[in-house]
Protein backbone atom coordinates (compact mmCIF):
# COMPACT_ATOMS: atom_id res chain seq x y z
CA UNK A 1 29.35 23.49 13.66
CA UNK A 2 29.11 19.87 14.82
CA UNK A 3 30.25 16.30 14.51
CA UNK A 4 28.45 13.58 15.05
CA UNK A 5 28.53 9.42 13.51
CA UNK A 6 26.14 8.59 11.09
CA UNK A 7 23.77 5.68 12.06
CA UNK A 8 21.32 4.78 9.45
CA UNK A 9 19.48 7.05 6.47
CA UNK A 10 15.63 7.82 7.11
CA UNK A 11 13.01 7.53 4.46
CA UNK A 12 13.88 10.56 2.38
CA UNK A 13 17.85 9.60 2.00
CA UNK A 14 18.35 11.41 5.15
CA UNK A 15 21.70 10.64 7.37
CA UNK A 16 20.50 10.07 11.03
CA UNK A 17 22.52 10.31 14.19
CA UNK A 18 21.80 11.17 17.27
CA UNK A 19 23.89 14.13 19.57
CA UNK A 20 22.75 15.37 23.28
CA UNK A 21 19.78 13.56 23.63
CA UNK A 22 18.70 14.35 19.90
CA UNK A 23 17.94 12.66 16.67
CA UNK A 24 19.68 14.67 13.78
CA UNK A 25 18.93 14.57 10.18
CA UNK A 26 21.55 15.11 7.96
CA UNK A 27 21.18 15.81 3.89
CA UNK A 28 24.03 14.62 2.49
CA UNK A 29 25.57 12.15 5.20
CA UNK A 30 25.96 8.26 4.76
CA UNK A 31 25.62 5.44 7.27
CA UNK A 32 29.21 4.51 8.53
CA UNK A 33 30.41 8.32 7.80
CA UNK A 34 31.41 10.84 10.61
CA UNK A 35 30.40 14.70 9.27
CA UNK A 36 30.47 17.85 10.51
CA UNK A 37 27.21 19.55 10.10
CA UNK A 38 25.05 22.45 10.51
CA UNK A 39 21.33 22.76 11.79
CA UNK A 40 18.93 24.27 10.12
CA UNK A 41 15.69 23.92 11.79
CA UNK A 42 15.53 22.77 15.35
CA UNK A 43 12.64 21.19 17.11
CA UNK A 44 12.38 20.08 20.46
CA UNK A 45 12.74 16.61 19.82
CA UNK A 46 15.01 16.68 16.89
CA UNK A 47 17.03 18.78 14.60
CA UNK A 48 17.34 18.71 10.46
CA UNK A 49 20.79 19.61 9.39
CA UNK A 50 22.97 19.82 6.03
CA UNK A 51 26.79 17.65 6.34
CA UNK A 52 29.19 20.49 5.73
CA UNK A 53 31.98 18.29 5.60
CA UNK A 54 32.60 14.88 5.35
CA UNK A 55 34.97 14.14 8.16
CA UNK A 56 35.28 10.09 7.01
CA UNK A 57 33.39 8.89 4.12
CA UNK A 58 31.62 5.61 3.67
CA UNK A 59 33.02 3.04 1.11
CA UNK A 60 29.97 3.71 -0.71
CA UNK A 61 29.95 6.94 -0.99
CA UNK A 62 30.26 8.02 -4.85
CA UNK A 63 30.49 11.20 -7.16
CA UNK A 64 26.78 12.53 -8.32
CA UNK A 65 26.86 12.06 -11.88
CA UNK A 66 24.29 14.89 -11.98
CA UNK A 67 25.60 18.89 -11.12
CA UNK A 68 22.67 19.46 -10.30
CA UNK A 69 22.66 17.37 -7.47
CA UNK A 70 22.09 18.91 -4.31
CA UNK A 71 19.91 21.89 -5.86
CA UNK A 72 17.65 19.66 -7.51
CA UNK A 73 15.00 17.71 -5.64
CA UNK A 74 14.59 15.63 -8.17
CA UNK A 75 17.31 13.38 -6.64
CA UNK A 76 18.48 12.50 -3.29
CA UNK A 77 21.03 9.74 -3.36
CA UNK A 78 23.44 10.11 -6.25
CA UNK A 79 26.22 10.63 -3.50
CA UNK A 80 25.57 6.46 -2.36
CA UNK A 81 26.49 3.50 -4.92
CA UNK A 82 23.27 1.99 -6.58
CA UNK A 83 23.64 -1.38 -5.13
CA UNK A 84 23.42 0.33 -1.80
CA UNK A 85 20.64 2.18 -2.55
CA UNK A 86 18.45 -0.63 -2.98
CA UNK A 87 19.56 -2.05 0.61
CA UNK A 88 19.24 0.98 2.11
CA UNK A 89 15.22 0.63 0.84
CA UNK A 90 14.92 -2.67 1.92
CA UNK A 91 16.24 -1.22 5.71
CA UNK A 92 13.35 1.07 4.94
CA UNK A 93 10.65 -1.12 4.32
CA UNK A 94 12.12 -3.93 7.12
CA UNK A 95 11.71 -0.80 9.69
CA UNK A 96 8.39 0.34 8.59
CA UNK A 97 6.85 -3.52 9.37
CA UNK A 98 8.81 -3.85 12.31
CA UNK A 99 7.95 -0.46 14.06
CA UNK A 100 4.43 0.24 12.37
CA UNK A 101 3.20 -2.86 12.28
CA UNK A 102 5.01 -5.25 14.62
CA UNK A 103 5.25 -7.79 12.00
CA UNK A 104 8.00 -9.44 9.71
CA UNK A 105 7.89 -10.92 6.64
CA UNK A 106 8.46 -14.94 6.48
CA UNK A 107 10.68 -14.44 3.42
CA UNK A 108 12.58 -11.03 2.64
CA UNK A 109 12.96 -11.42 -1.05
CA UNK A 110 15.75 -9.80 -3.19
CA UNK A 111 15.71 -6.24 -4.51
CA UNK A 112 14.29 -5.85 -8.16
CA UNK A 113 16.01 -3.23 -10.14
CA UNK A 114 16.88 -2.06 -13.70
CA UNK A 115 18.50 0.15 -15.31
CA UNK A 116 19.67 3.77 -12.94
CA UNK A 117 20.43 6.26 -15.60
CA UNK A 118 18.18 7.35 -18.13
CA UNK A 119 15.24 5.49 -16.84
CA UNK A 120 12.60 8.21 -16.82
CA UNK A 121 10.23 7.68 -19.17
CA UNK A 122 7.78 10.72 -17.93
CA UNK A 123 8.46 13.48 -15.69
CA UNK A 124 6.65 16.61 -15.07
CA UNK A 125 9.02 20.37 -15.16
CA UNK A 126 7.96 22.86 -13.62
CA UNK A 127 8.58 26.26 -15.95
CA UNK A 128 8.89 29.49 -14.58
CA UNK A 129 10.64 33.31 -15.60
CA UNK A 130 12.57 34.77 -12.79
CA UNK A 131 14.28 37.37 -13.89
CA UNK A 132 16.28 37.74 -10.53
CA UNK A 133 17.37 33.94 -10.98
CA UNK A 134 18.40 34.08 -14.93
CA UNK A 135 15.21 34.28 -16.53
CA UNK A 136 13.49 31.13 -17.56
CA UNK A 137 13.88 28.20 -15.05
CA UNK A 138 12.82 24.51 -16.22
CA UNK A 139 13.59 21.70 -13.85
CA UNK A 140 12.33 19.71 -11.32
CA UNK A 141 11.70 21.78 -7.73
CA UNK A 142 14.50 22.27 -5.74
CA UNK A 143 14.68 20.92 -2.00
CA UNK A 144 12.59 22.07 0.41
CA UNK A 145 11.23 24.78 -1.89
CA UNK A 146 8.71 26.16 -4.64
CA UNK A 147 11.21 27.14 -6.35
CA UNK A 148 12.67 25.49 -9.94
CA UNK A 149 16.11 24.17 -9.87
CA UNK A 150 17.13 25.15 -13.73
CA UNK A 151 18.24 22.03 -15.40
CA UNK A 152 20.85 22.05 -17.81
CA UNK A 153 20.96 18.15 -17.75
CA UNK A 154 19.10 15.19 -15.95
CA UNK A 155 20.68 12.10 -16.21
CA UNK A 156 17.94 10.19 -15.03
CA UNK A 157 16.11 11.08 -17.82
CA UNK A 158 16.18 9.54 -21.49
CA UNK A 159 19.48 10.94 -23.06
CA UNK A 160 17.56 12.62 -25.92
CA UNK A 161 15.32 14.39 -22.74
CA UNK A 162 18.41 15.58 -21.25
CA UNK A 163 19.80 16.92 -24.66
CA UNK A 164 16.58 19.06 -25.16
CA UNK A 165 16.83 20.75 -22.05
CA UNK A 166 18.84 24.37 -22.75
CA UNK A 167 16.72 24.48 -25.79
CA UNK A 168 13.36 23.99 -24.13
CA UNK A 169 14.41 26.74 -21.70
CA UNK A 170 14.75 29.06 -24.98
CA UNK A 171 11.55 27.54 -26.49
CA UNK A 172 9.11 28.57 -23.22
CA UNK A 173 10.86 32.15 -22.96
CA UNK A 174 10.07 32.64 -26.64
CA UNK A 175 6.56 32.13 -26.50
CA UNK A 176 3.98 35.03 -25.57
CA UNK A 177 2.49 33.30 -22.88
CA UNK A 178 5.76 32.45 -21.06
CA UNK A 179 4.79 33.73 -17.75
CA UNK A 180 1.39 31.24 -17.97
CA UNK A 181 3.10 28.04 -18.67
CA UNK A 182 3.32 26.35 -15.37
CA UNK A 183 4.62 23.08 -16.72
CA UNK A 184 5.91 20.65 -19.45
CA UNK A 185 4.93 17.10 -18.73
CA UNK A 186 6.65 14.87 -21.10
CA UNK A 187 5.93 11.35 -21.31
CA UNK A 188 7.90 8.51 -23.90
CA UNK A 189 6.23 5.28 -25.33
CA UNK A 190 5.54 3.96 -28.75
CA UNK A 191 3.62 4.33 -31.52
CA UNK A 192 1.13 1.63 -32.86
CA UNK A 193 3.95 0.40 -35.03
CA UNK A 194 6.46 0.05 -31.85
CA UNK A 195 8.54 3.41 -32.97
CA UNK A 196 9.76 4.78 -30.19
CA UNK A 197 7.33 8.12 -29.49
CA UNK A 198 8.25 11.01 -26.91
CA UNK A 199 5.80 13.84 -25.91
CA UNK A 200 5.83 17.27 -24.39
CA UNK A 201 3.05 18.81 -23.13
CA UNK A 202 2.64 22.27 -22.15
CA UNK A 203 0.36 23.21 -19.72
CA UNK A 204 -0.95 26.94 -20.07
CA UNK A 205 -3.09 29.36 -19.05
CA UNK A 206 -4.20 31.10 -21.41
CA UNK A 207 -4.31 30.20 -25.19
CA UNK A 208 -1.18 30.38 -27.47
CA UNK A 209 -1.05 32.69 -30.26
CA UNK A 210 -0.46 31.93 -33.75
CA UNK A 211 3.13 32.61 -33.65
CA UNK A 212 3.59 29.94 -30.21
CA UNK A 213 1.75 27.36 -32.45
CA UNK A 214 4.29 27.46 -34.80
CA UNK A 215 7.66 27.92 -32.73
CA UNK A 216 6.08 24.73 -30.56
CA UNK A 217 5.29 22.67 -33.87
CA UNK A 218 8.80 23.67 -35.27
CA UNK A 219 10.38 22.87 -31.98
CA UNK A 220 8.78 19.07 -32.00
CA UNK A 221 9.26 18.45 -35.93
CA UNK A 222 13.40 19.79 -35.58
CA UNK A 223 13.79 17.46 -32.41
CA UNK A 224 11.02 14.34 -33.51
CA UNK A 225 8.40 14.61 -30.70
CA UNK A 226 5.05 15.48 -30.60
CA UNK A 227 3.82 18.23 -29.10
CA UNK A 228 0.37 18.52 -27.17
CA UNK A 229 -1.48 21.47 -25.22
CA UNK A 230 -3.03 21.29 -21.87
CA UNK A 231 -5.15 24.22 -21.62
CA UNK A 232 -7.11 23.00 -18.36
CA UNK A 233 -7.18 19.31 -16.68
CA UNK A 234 -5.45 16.66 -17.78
CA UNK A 235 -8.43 15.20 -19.67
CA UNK A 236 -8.04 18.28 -21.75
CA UNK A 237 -4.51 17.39 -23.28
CA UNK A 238 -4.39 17.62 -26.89
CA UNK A 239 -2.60 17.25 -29.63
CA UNK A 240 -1.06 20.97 -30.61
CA UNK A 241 -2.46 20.51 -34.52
CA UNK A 242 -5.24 18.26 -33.46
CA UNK A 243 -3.74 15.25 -34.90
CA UNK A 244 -5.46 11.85 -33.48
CA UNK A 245 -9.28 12.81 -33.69
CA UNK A 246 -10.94 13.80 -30.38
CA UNK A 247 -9.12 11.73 -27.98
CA UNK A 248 -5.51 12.58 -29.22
CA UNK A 249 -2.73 10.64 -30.57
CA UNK A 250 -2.21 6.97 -29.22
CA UNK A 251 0.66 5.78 -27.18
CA UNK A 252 1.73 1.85 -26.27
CA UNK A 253 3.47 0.00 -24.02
CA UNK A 254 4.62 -3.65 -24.80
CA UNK A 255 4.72 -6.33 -21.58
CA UNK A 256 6.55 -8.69 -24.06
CA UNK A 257 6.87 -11.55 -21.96
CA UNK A 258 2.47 -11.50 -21.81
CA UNK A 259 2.32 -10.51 -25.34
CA UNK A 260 0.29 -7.37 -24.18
CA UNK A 261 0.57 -3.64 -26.00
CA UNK A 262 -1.56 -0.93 -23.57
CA UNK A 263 -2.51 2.35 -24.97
CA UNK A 264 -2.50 4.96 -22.53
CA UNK A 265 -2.48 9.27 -23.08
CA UNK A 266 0.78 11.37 -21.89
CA UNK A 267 -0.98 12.78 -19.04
CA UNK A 268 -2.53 9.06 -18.07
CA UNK A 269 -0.34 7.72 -14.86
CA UNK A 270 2.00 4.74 -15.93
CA UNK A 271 4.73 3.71 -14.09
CA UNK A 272 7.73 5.89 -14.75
CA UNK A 273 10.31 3.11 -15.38
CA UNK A 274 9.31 0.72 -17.90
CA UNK A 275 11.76 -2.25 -17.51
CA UNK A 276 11.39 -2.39 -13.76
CA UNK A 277 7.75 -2.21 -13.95
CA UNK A 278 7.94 -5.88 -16.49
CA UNK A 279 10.19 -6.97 -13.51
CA UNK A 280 7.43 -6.11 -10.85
CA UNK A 281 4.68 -7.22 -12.89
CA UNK A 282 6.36 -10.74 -12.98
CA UNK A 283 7.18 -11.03 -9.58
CA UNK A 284 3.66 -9.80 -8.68
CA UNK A 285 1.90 -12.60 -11.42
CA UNK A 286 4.07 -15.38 -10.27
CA UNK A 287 3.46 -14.63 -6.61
CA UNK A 288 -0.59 -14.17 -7.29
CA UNK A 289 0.10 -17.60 -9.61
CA UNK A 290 -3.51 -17.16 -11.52
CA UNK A 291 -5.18 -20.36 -12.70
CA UNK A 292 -8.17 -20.43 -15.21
CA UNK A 293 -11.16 -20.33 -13.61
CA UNK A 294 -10.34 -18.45 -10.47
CA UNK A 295 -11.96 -15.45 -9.70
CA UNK A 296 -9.15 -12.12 -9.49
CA UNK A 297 -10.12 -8.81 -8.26
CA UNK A 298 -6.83 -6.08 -9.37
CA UNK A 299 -7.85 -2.97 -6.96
CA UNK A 300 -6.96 0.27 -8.31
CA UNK A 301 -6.22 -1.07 -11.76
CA UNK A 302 -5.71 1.82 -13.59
CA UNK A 303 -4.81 0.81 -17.36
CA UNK A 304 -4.69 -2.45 -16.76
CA UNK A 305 -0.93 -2.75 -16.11
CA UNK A 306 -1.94 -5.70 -13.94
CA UNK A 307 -4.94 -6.80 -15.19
CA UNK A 308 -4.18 -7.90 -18.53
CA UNK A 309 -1.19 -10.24 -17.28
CA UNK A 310 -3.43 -11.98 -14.69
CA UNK A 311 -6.23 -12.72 -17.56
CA UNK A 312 -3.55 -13.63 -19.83
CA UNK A 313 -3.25 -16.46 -17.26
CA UNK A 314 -6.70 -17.29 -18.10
CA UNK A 315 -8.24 -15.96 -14.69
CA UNK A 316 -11.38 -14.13 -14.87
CA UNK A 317 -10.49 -10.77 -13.16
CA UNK A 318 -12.70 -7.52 -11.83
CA UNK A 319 -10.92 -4.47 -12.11
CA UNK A 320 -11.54 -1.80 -9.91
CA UNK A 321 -10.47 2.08 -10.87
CA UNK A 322 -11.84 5.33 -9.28
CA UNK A 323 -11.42 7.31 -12.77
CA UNK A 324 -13.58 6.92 -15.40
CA UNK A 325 -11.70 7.71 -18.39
CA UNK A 326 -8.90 5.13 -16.83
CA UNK A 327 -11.53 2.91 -16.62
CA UNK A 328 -12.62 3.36 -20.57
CA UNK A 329 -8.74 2.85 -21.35
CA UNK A 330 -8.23 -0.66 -19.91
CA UNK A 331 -11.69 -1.64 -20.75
CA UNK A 332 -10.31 -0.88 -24.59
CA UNK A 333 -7.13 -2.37 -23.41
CA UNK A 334 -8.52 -5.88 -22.53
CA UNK A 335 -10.70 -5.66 -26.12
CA UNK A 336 -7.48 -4.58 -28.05
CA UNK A 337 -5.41 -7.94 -26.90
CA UNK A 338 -8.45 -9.80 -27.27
CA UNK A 339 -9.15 -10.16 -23.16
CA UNK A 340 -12.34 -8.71 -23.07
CA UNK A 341 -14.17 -12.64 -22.07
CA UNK A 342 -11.94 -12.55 -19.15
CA UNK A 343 -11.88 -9.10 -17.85
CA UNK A 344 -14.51 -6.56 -16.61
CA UNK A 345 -13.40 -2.95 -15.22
CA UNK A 346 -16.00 -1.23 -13.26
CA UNK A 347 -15.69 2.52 -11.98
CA UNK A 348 -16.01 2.92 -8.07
CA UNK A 349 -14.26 4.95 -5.67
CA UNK A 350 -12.18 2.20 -3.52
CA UNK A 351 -11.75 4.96 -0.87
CA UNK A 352 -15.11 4.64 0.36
CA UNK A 353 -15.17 1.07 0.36
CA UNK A 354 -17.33 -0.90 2.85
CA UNK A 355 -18.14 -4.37 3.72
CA UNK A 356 -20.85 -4.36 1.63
CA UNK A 357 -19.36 -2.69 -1.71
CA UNK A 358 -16.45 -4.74 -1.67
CA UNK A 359 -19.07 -8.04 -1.28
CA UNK A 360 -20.77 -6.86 -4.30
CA UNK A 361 -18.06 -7.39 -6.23
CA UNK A 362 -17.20 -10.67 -4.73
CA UNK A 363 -16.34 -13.14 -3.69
CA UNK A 364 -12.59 -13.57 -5.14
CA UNK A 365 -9.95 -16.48 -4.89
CA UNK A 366 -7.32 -14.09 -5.13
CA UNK A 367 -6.51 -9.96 -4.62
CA UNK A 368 -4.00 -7.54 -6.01
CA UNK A 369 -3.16 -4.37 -4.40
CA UNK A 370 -1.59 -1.40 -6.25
CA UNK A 371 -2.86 1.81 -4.00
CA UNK A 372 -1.67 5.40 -4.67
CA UNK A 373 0.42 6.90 -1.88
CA UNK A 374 -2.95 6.90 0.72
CA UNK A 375 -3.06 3.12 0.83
CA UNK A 376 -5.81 0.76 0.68
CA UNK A 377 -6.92 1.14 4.67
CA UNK A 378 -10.58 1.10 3.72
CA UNK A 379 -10.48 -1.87 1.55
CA UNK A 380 -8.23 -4.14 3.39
CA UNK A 381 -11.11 -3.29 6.42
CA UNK A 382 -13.80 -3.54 4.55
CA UNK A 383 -12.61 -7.51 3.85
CA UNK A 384 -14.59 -9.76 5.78
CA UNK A 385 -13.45 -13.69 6.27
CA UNK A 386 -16.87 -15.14 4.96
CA UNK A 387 -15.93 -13.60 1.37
CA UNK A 388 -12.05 -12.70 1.84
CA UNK A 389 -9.62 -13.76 -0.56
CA UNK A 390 -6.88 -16.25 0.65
CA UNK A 391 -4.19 -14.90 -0.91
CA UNK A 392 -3.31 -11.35 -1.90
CA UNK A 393 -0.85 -9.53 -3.35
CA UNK A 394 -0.02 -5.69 -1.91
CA UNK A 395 2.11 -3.24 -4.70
CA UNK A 396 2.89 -0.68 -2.29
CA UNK A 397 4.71 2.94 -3.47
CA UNK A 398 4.52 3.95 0.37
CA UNK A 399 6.28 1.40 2.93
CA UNK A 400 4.54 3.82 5.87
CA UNK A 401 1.16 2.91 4.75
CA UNK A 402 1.76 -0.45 3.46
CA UNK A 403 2.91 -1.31 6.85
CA UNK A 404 -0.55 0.19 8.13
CA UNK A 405 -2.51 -1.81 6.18
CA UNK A 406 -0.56 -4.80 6.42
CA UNK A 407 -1.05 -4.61 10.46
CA UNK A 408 -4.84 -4.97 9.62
CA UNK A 409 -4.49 -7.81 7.39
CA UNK A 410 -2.56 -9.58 9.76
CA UNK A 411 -4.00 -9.10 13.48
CA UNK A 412 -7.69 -8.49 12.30
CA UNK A 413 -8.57 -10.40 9.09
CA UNK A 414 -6.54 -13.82 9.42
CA UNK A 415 -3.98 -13.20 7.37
CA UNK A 416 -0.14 -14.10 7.03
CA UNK A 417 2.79 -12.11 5.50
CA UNK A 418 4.55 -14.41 3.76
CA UNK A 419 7.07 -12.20 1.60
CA UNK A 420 7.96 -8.88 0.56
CA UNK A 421 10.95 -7.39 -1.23
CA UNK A 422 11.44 -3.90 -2.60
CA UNK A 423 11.40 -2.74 -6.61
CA UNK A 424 13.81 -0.02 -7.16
CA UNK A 425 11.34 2.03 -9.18
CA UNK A 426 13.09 5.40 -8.75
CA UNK A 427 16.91 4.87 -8.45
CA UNK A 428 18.72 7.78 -6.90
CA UNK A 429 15.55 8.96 -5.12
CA UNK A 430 14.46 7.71 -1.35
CA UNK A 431 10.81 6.57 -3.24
CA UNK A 432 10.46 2.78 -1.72
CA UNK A 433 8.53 0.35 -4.08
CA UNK A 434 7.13 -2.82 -2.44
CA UNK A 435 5.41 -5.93 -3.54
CA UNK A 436 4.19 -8.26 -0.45
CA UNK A 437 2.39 -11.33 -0.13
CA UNK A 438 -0.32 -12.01 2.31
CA UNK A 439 -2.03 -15.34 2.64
CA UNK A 440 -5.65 -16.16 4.94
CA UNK A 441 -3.69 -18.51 8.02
């Protein structure tokens, strides 16, 4: 075993402090803490480690709510108090401009955050029978493995979630097909009404029998949630008694403050926390301050979560989505809140973006951002300063690539970062939200 003083936390919640010439990682160790740890991979140029014993905690160092914490990989700082959580992100994203990029943002904004406990409002469990392990597992994977940490609880999902957890393990090790149900995504929204709607869907292999049908549709109708079946992609998700016509039952979500409702499927991606997304959203619109008759391209729009806001602004803005079906859904968005004048969504893979696909859909007054994990290198590239934008805002869920794309905006295309601040999206998890504003010098 070994001591050493904790320095800073990395960008998976990671403690990181340095011993004979070495960084060391640390799971489980807290900036300000000194721990006695033991390595469990080494490298040449640095070892990962687990803190077997906290030799002198950090003020901010609290009990895990969860007792699955530790096991689970669901979470990875439950051990630090919330309010430190978010400035441990905003460390994270500070260091990723400063190192990646060499840059700094004019203004560092504060943290946005909501609630920390029962936020989730979709999640995707991984099911699988082990009889070695206690039969049926469901959970979220456990660190650093393929294997399923067996929940009993998850605080971090809805309360009701949480509840249904020991039963859904009996519920999957009922059915007949138990060893070919990889997963249970379940996703919460509302109804067309605004009643609160949660749904589970089971992905499996091969089809259920008459008997599953019934123990699933018995399970949903004793607990109140609907119950769908994903025999292949997630296009194929369905309703389990085929309720909702071809495309399945609907499900909303309200932006109040825009007077907005968005339909969207259970297996559609929506942001997983929907108070902090509102919060985001109006940081991003007030920042991006639409006007009418400005010309708004939202890149990567998905549903619409952005669109809709900006048009209800009165801009005219192009959204841009790589999937067609998401494409179809905030297309029917914009009609349903009566946006359809002021918004068109067109299909086209922004990863292949050049100079002259991104001028085709120009020019634009203004840009939003909201890239998966990958970034939006080829986009921010394929801006040229005849037809660029002069101000643009970048929703970032990765501050590695953010920073990468942000070093392009900045020392090749003109631009200037004027703010940034992080959105605590996923509390208790090292996931960094960002929202950043760039502006043509």
């Amino acid at each position: 075993m070994s001591i050493a003083a904790i320095e800073s936390l990395d960008h998976e919640g990671r403690g990181i402090a340095r011993a004979e010439g070495k960084t060391v990682f640390v799971e489980g160790a807290l900036p300000g803490e000194t721990v006695e740890y033991e390595v469990w991979r080494a490298k040449p140029g640095y070892d990962q480690a687990r803190a077997t014993r906290i030799v002198r905690a950090s003020a901010q160092r609290v009990a895990p709510r969860c007792p699955h914490f530790g096991v689970c990989g669901g979470c990875s700082l439950q051990h630090l108090d919330p309010l430190a959580q978010t400035a441990v992100k905003q460390r994270v994203m500070e260091d990723a401009f400063r190192h990646i990029a060499g840059i700094r943002p004019e203004i560092i904004f504060p943290a946005i955050s909501g609630p920390v406990w029962g936020y989730r409002h979709r999640a995707r469990l991984g099911v699988r029978r082990v009889p070695g392990r206690g039969g049926m597992l469901v959970g979220f994977h456990e660190k650093r493995s393929s294997y399923i940490a067996d929940l009993g609880v998850c605080p971090v999902l809805p309360p009701r979630v949480s509840a249904m957890l020991p039963a859904l393990h009996e519920l999957a090790d009922a059915l007949s097909i138990r060893d070919r149900v990889p997963q249970i995504e379940m996703a919460i929204g509302e109804s067309g009404n605004g009643r609160p709607v949660t749904v589970l869907v089971f992905r499996h292999l091969l089809p259920f029998s008459a008997a599953d049908v019934a123990r699933l549709a018995a399970f949903g109708a004793a607990r109140d949630v609907e119950i769908w079946r994903q025999p292949d992609k997630p296009e194929s998700a369905r309703p389990l008694e085929g309720k909702g016509g071809a495309d399945g039952a609907e499900l909303t979500y309200s932006l109040p403050e825009y007077d907005l409702r968005l339909v969207f499927r259970p297996t559609d991606f929506t942001q997983v926390n929907i108070h902090t997304n509102r919060l985001l959203i109006r940081r991003a619109v007030q920042w991006l301050d639409p006007r009418p008759c400005e010309r708004i391209a939202d890149l990567f729009c998905g549903l619409g979560n952005f669109t809709l806001p900006i048009a209800r602004r009165g801009a005219s803005v192009t959204g841009v989505e790589g999937s067609d079906a998401l494409v179809a859904r905030a297309t029917a968005n914009a009609r349903a809140n009566g946006l359809d004048a002021h918004v068109r969504i067109y299909a086209v893979n922004l990863f292949e973006t050049t100079a002259d696909s991104l001028a085709a859909l120009g020019p634009f007054d203004k840009m939003l951002l909201d890239p998966p994990r990958e970034g939006a290198i080829a986009v921010v590239k394929a801006i040229s300063r005849a037809q660029s934008p002069w101000r643009i805002v970048y929703v970032s869920c990765n501050p590695a690539t953010l920073a990468r794309d942000a070093a392009v905006l900045v020392r090749e295309k003109g631009y200037t970062l004027r703010r940034a601040g992080i959105v605590n999206m996923f509390a208790h998890t090292s996931h960094v939200e960002t929202v950043a504003l760039f502006e043509r010098s």
